[in-house]
Protein backbone atom coordinates (compact mmCIF):
# COMPACT_ATOMS: atom_id res chain seq x y z
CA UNK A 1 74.51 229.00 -62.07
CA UNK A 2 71.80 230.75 -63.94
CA UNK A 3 72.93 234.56 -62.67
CA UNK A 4 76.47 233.21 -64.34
CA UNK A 5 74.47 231.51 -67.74
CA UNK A 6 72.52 234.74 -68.13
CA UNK A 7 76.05 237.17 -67.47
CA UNK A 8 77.87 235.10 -70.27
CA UNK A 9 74.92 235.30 -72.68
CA UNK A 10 74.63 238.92 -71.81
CA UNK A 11 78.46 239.16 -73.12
CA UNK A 12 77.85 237.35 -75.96
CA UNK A 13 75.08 239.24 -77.25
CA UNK A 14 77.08 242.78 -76.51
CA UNK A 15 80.14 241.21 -78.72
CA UNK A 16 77.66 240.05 -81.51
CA UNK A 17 76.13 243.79 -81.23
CA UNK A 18 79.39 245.20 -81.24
CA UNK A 19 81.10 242.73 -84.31
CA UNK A 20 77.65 243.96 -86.29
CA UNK A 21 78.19 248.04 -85.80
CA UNK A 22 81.61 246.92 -87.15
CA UNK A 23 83.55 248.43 -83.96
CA UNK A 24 86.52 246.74 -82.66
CA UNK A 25 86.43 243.58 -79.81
CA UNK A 26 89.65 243.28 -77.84
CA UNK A 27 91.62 239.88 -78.01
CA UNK A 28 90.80 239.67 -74.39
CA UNK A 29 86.89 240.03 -74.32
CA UNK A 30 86.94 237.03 -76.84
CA UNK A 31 89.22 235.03 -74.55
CA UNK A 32 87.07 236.05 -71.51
CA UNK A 33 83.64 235.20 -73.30
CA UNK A 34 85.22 231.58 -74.77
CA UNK A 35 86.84 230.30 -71.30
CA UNK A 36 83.23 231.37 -69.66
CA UNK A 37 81.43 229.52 -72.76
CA UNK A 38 84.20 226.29 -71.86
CA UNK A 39 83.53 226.72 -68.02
CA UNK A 40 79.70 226.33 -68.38
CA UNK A 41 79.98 223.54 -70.93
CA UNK A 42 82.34 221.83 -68.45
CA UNK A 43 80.20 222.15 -65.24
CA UNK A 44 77.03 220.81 -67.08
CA UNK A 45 78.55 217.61 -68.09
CA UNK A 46 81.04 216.96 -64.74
CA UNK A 47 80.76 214.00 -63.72
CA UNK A 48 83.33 213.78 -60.70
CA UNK A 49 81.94 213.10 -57.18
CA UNK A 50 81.26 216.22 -55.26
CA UNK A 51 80.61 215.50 -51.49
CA UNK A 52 79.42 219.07 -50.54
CA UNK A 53 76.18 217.53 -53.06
CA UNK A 54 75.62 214.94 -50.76
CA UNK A 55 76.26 215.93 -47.29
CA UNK A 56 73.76 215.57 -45.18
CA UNK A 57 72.72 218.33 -42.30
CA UNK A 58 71.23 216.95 -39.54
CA UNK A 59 69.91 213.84 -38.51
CA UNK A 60 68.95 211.35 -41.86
CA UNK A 61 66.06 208.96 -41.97
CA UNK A 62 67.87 205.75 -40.30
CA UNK A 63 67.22 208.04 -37.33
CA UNK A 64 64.11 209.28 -37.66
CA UNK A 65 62.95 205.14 -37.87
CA UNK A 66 65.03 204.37 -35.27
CA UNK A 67 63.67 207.06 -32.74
CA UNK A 68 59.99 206.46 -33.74
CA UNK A 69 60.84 202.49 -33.18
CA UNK A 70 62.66 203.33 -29.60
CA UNK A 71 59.70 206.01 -28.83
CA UNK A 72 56.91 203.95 -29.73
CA UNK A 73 58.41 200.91 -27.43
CA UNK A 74 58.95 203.74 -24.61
CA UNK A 75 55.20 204.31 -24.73
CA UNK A 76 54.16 200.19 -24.98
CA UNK A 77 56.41 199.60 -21.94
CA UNK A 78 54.04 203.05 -19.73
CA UNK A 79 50.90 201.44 -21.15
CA UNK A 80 51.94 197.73 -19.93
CA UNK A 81 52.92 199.41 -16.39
CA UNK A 82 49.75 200.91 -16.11
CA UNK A 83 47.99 197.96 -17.13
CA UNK A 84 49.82 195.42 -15.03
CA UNK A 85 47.17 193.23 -12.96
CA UNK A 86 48.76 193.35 -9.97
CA UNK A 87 47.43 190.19 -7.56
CA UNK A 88 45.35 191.19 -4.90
CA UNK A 89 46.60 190.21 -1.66
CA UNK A 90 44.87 188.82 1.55
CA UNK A 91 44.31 190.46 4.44
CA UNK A 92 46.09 188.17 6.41
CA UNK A 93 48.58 187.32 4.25
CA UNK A 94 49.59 191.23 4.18
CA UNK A 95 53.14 191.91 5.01
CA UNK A 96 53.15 193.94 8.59
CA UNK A 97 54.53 197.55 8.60
């Protein structure tokens, strides 16, 4: 937007130069310098909803809790399996094998 802001003002200026050394402006420069002028007014204040704006690439933040949640509970259910007290068993109790 600010190559197109600084194109128009360029024009602008070369008219204004132009109207000053008193040399003739075509009908059609003026048009094509106004409608540019109208265009940039226009796209500052629009105001209708432009999805392409708010489109989101890649996963949002809903996952990012989500798999922290789900990884962190992964790694509380490998420390509780390595901390399990398993019962001792007797000797003679043992199963045979």
């Amino acid at each position: 937007m600010f190559i197109e802001h600084s194109r128009t003002l360029d024009m602008i200026l070369t008219i204004r130069r132009k109207l000053e050394e008193d040399r003739d402006v075509s009908p059609m420069v003026l048009v094509r310098v106004l409608s540019k002028g109208v265009w940039a007014v226009r796209n500052v204040f629009d105001l209708r909803y432009h999805p392409e704006r708010h489109y989101m690439r890649g996963p949002g933040p809903a996952y990012a809790r989500k798999q922290r949640l789900e990884e962190s509970l992964r790694a509380e259910k490998a420390r509780d399996k390595v901390n399990v007290k398993r019962p001792k068993t007797n000797p003679q109790f043992a199963p045979r094998t």
